[in-house]
Protein backbone atom coordinates (compact mmCIF):
# COMPACT_ATOMS: atom_id res chain seq x y z
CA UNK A 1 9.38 -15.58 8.49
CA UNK A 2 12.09 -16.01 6.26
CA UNK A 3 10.29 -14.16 3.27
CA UNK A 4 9.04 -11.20 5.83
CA UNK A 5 12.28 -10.34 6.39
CA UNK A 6 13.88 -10.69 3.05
CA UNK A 7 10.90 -8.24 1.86
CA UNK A 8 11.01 -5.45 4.88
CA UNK A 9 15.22 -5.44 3.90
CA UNK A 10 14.60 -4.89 0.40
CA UNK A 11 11.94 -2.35 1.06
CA UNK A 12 14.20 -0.46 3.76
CA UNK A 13 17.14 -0.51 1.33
CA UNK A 14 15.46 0.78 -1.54
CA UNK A 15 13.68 3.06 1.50
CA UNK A 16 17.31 4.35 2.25
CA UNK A 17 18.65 4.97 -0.91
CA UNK A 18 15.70 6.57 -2.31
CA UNK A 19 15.62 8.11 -6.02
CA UNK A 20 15.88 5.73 -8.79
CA UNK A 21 16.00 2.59 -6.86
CA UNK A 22 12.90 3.72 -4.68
CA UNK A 23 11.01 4.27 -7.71
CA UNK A 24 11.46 1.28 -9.87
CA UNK A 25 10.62 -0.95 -6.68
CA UNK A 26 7.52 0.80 -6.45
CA UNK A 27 6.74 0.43 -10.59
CA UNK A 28 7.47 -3.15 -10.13
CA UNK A 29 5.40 -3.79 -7.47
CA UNK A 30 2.29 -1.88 -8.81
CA UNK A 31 2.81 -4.38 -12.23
CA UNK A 32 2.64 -6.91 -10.38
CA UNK A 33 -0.07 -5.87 -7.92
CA UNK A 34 -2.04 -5.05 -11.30
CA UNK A 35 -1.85 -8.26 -12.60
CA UNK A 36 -2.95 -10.18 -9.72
CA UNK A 37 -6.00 -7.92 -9.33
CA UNK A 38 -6.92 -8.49 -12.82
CA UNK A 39 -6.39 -12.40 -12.18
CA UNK A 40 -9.17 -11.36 -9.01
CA UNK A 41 -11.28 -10.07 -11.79
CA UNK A 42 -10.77 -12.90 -14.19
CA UNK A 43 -10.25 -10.90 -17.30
CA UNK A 44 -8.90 -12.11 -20.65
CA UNK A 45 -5.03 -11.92 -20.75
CA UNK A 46 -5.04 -8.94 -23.69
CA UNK A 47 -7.13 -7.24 -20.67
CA UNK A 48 -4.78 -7.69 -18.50
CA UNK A 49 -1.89 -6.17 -20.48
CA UNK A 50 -3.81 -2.90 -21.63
CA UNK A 51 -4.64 -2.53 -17.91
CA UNK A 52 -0.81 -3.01 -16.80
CA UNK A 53 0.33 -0.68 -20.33
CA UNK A 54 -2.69 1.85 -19.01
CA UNK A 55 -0.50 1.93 -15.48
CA UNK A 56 2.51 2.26 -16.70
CA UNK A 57 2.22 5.19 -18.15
CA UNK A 58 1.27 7.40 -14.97
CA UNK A 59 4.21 5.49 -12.86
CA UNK A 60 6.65 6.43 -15.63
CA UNK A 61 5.92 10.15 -15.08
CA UNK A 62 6.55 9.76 -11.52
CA UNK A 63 9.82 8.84 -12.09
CA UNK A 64 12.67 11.04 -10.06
CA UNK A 65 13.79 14.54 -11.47
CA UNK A 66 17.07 13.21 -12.42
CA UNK A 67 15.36 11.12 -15.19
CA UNK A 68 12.09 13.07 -16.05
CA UNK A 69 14.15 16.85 -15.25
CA UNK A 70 11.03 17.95 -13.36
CA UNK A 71 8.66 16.10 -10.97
CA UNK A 72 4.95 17.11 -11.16
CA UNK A 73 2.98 14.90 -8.16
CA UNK A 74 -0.57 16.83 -9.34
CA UNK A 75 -0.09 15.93 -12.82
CA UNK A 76 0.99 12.24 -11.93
CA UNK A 77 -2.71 12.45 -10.02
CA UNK A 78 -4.07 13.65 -12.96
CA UNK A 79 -2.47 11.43 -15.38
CA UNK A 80 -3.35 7.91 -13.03
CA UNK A 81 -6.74 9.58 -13.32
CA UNK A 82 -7.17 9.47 -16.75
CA UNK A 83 -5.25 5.66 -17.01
CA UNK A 84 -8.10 4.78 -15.04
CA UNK A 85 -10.65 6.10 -17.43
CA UNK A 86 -8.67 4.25 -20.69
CA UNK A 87 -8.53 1.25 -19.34
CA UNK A 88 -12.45 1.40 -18.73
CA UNK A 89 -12.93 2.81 -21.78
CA UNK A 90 -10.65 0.27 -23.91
CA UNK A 91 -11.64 -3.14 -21.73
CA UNK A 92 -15.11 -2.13 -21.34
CA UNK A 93 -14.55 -3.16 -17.35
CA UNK A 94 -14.52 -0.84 -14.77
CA UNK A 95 -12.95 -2.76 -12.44
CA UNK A 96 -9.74 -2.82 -14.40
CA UNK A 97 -10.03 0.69 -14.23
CA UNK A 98 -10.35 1.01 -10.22
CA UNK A 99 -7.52 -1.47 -10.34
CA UNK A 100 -5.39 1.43 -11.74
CA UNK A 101 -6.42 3.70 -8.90
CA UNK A 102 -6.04 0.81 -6.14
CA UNK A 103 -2.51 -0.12 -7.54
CA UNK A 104 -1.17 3.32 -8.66
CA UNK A 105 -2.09 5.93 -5.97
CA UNK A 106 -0.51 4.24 -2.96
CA UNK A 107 2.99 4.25 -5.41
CA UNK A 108 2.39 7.86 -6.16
CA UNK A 109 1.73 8.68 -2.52
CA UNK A 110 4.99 6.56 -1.09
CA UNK A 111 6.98 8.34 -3.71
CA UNK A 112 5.69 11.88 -2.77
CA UNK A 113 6.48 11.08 0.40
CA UNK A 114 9.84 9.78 0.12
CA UNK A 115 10.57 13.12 -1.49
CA UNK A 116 9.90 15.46 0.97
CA UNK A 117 12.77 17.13 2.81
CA UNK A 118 11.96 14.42 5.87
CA UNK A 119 11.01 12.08 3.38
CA UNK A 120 12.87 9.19 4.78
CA UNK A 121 11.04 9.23 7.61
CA UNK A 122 7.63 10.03 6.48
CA UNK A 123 7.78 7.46 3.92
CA UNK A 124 9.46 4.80 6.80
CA UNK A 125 6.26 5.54 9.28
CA UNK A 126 3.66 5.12 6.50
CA UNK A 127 5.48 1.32 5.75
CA UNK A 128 6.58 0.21 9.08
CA UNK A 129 3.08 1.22 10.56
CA UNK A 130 2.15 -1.73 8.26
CA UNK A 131 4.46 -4.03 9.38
CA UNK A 132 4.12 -3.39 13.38
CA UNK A 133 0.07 -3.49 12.83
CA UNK A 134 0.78 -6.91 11.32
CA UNK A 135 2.64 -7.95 13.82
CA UNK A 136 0.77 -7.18 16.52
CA UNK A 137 -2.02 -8.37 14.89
CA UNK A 138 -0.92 -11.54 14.50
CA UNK A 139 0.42 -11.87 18.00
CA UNK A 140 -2.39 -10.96 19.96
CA UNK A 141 -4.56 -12.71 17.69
CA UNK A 142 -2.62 -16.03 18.44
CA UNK A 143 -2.14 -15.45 22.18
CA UNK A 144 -5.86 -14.34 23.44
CA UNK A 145 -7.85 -15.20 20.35
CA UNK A 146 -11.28 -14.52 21.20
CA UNK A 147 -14.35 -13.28 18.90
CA UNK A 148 -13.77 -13.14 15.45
CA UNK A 149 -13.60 -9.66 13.44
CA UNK A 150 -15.11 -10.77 10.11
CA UNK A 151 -15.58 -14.26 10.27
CA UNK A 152 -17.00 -14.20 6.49
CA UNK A 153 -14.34 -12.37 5.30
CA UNK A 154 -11.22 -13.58 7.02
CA UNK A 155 -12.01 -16.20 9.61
CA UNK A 156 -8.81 -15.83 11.03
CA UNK A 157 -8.82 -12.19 12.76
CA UNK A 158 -10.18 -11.22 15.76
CA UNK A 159 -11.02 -8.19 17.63
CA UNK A 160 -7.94 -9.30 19.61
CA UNK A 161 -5.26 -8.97 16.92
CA UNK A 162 -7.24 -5.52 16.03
CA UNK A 163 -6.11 -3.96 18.99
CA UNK A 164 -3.26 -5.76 19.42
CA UNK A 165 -2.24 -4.25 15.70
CA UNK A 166 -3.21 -1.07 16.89
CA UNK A 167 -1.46 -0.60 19.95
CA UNK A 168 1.91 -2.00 18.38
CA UNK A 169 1.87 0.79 15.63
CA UNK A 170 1.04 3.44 18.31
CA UNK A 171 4.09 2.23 20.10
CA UNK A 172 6.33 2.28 17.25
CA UNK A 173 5.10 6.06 16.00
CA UNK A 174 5.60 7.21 19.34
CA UNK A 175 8.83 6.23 19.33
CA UNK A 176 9.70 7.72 16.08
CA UNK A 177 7.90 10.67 17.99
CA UNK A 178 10.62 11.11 20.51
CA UNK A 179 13.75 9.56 18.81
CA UNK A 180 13.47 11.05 15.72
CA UNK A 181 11.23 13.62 15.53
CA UNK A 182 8.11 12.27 13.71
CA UNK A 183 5.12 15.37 13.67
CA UNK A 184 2.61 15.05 16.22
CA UNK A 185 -0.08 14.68 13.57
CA UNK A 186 1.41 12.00 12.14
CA UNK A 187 2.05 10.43 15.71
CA UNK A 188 -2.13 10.74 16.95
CA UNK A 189 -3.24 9.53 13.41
CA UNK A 190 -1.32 6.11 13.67
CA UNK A 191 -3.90 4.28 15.72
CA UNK A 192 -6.36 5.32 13.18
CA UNK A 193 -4.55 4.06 10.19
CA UNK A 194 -3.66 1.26 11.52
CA UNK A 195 -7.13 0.46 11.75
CA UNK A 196 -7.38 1.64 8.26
CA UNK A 197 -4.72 -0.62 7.64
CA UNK A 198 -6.89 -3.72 8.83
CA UNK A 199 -9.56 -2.58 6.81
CA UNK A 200 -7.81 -2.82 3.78
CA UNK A 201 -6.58 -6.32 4.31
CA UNK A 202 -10.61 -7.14 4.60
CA UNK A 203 -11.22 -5.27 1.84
CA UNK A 204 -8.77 -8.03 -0.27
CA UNK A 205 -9.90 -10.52 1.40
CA UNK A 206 -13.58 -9.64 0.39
CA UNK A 207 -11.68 -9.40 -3.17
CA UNK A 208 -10.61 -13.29 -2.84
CA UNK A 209 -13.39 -14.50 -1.42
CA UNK A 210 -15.52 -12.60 -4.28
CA UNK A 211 -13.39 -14.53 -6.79
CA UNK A 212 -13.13 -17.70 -5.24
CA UNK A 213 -9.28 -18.35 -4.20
CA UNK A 214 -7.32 -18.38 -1.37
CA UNK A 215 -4.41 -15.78 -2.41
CA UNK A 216 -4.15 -13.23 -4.72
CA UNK A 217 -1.05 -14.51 -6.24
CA UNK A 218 1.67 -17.47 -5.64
CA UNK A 219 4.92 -15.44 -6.29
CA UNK A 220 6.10 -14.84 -2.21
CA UNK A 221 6.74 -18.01 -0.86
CA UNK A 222 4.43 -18.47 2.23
CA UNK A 223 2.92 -15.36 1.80
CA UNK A 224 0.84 -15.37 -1.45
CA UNK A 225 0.58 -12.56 -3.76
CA UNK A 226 2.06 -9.28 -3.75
CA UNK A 227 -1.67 -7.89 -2.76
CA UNK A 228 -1.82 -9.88 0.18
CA UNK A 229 1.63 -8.02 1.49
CA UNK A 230 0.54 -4.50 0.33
CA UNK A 231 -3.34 -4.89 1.23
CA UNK A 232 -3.11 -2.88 4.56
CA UNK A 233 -0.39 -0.07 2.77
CA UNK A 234 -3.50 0.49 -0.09
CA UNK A 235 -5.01 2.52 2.07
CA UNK A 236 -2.62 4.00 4.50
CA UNK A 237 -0.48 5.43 2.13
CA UNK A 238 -2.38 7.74 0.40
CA UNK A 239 -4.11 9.26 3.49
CA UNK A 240 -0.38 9.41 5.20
CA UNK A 241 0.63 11.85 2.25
CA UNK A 242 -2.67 14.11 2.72
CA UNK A 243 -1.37 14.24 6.58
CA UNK A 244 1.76 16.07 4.49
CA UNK A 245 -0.29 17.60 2.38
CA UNK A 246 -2.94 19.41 4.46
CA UNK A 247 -0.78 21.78 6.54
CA UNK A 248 0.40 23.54 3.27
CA UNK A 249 -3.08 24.05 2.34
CA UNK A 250 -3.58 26.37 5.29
CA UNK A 251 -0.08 28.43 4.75
């Protein structure tokens, strides 16, 4: 509980302040999220390092306009793109090369969102729709328990917590709805992605199971590996920055 906390206030304060403190969080994170999914894939350590050097290029460029004097999102896409495709190409493994996508494109997706004129809040929905379907997730999975959701995959989740997950992040969008103004898009597709959300913490745990240990990575105490913190925000991130994106495809 202790760690939870100590992560959601350095993620709100970095949230808050945005810019340059925002960003390098974010490049951190993704480093580290690299290197624990190449540990998943049990590469060489050289591997590893071209994959995390392949990364770090694309996160550079997405670096605020005060350091980089203009910020180009589409050629960040573009650029993560082709990291992808070196890091195949160079370590002969193309799952290093998804791991570029997997750890880069939610970083590139918080960060476009945190720019944005309501930024702030867009990019505080996509993360604390993470956190409440955790939450509730865990709740309701202790209190009614019940059948399991993927008992190969993650023994430990029900159908229970699913729902219970879900409805807590509908609560908490709906209030961002009426307090603060969050779009009604945004506000219907919450129960979705929190869903999506859930999926993506399978989707690691498949990842785990596939390489045979129990966490991703030992540097949280009590929680694991950065992975299994940002699982569920994998996947909910980029599709919460196409819910931006979308409307000014139509203009």
């Amino acid at each position: 509980m202790i760690a939870s906390v100590a992560m959601i206030a350095v993620a709100s304060a970095a949230l808050w302040f945005g810019g340059i403190a925002f960003w390098l969080l974010a490049v951190v994170i993704a480093l580290f999220m690299m290197a624990e999914w190449s540990d998943l894939q049990k590469v060489a350590s050289r591997e590893k390092r071209v994959a995390q050097y392949g990364l770090s290029v694309p996160l550079a460029v997405m670096a605020p306009a005060s350091l980089v004097l203009e910020e180009h999102h589409f050629f960040s896409l573009g650029l993560l793109v082709g990291a992808a495709f070196f890091v195949t190409i160079v370590t002969r493994r193309s799952a290093l090369g998804q791991g570029v996508i997997y750890c880069g494109l939610p970083v590139l997706a918080l960060v476009f969102l945190r720019r944005q004129d309501e930024g702030l809040l867009w990019a505080f929905w996509a993360l604390a729709l993470v956190w409440a379907t955790d939450i509730g997730a865990f709740f309701a999975g202790r209190t009614i328990g019940g059948p399991k959701l993927a008992p190969r995959l993650s023994p430990n989740k029900t159908w229970a917590g699913l729902i219970g997950g879900v409805m807590a992040a509908s609560a908490l969008a709906l209030l961002l709805h009426v307090y603060y103004g969050l779009p009604w898009r945004m506000t219907l597709a919450t129960p979705l992605l929190a869903a999506l959300a859930q999926g993506g913490d399978l989707y690691e745990s498949w990842l785990k199971r596939r390489a045979g240990v129990k966490d991703s990575g030992n540097i949280l105490p009590g929680h694991g590996g950065v992975l299994d913190r940002l699982d569920g925000l994998v996947p909910v991130a980029p599709v919460a920055a196409l819910l931006v994106v979308v409307p000014y495809l139509y203009r």
